[in-house]
C-alpha atoms as a PDB file:
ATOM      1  CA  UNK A   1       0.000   0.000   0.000  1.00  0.00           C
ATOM      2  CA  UNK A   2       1.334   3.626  -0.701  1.00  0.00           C
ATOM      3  CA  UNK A   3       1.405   6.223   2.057  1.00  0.00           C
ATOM      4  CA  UNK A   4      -1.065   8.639   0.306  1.00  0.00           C
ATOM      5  CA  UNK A   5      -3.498   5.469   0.312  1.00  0.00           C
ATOM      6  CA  UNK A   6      -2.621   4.785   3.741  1.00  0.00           C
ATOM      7  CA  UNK A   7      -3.777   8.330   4.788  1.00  0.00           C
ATOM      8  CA  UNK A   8      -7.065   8.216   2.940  1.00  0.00           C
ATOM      9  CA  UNK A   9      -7.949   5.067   4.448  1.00  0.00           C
ATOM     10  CA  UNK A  10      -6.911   6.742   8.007  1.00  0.00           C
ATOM     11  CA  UNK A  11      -8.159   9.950   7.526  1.00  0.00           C
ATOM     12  CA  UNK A  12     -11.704   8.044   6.061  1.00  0.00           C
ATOM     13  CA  UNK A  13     -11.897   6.091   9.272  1.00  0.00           C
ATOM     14  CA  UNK A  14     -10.360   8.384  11.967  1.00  0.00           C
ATOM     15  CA  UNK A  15     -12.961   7.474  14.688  1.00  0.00           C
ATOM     16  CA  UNK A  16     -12.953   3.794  13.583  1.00  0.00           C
ATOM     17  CA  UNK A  17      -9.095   3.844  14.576  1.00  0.00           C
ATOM     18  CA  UNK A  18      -9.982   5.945  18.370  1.00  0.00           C
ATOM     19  CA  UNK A  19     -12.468   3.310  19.120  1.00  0.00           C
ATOM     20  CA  UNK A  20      -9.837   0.272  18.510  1.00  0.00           C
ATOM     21  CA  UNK A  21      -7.398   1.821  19.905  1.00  0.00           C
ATOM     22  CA  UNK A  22      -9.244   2.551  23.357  1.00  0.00           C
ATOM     23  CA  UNK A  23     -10.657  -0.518  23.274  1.00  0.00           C
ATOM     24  CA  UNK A  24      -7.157  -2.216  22.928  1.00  0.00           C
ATOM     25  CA  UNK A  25      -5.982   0.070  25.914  1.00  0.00           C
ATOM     26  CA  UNK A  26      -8.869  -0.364  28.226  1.00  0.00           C
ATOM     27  CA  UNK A  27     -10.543  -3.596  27.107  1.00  0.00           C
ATOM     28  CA  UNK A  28     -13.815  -1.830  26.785  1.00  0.00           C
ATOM     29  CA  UNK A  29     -15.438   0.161  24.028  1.00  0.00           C
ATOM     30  CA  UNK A  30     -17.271   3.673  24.667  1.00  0.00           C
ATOM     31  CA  UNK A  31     -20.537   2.916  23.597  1.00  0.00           C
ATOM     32  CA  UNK A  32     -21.084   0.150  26.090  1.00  0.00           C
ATOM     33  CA  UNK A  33     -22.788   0.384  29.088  1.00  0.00           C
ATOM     34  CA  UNK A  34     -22.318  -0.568  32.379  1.00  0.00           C
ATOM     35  CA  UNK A  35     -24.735  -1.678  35.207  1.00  0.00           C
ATOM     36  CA  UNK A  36     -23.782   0.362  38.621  1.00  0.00           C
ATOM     37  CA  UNK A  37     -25.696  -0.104  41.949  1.00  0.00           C
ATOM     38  CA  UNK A  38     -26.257   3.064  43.672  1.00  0.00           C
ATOM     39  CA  UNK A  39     -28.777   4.179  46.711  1.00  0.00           C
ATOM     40  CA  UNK A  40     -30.581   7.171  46.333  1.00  0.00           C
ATOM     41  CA  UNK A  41     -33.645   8.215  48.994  1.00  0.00           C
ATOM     42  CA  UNK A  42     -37.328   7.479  48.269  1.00  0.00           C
ATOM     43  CA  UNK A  43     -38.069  10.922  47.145  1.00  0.00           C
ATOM     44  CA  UNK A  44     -35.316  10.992  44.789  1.00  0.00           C
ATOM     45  CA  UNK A  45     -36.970   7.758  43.417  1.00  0.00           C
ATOM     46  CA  UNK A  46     -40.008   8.837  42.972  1.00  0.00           C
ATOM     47  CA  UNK A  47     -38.730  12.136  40.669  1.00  0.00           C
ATOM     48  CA  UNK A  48     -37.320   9.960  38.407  1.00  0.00           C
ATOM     49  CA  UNK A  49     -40.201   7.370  37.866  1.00  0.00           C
ATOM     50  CA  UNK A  50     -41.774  10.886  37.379  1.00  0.00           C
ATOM     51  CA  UNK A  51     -39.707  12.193  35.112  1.00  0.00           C
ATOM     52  CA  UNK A  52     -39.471   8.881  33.375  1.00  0.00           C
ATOM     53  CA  UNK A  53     -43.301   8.816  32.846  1.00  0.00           C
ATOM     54  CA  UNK A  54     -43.242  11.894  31.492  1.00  0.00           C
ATOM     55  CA  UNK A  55     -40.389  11.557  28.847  1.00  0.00           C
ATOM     56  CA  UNK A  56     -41.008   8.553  27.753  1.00  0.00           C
ATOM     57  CA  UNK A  57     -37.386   8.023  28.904  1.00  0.00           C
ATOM     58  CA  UNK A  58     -35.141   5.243  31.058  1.00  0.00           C
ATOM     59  CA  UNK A  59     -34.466   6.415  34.338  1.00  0.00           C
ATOM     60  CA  UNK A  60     -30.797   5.516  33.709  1.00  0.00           C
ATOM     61  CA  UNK A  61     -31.023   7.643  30.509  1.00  0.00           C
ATOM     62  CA  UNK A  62     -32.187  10.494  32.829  1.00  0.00           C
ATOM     63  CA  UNK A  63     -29.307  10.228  35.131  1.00  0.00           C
ATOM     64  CA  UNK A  64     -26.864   9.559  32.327  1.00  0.00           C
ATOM     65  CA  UNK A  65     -27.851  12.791  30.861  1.00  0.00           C
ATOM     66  CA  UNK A  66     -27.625  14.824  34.164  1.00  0.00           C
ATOM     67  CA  UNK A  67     -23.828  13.475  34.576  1.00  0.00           C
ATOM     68  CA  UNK A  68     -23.147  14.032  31.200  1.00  0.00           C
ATOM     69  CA  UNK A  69     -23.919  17.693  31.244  1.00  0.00           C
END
């Protein structure tokens, strides 16, 4: 393979390449998820089923969002 092909192909699939090479570093890839046991009070609880009902949305995907921001 030339160089200049080499570069397209690495340039075309940049991302492609992060994810791999993450994955080969940490053994896990980003878009994976993770259970995680946490305690939170009853009222707490209750905002999210809530807030779920409303949305239409997991209660993890609530928190997730909350962290994430």
């Amino acid at each position: 393979m030339k160089k200049k092909e080499i570069d397209r192909i690495m340039k075309k699939y940049k991302e492609a390449f992060k994810i791999l090479e993450e994955y080969d570093r940490t053994h896990k890839l980003p878009f994976q998820r993770e259970r995680l046991y946490i305690t939170l009070s009853n009222k707490a609880i209750d905002r999210l089923k809530e807030m779920s009902a409303k949305t239409g949305r997991p209660i993890s995907r609530i928190i997730e969002k909350k962290v994430m921001s």
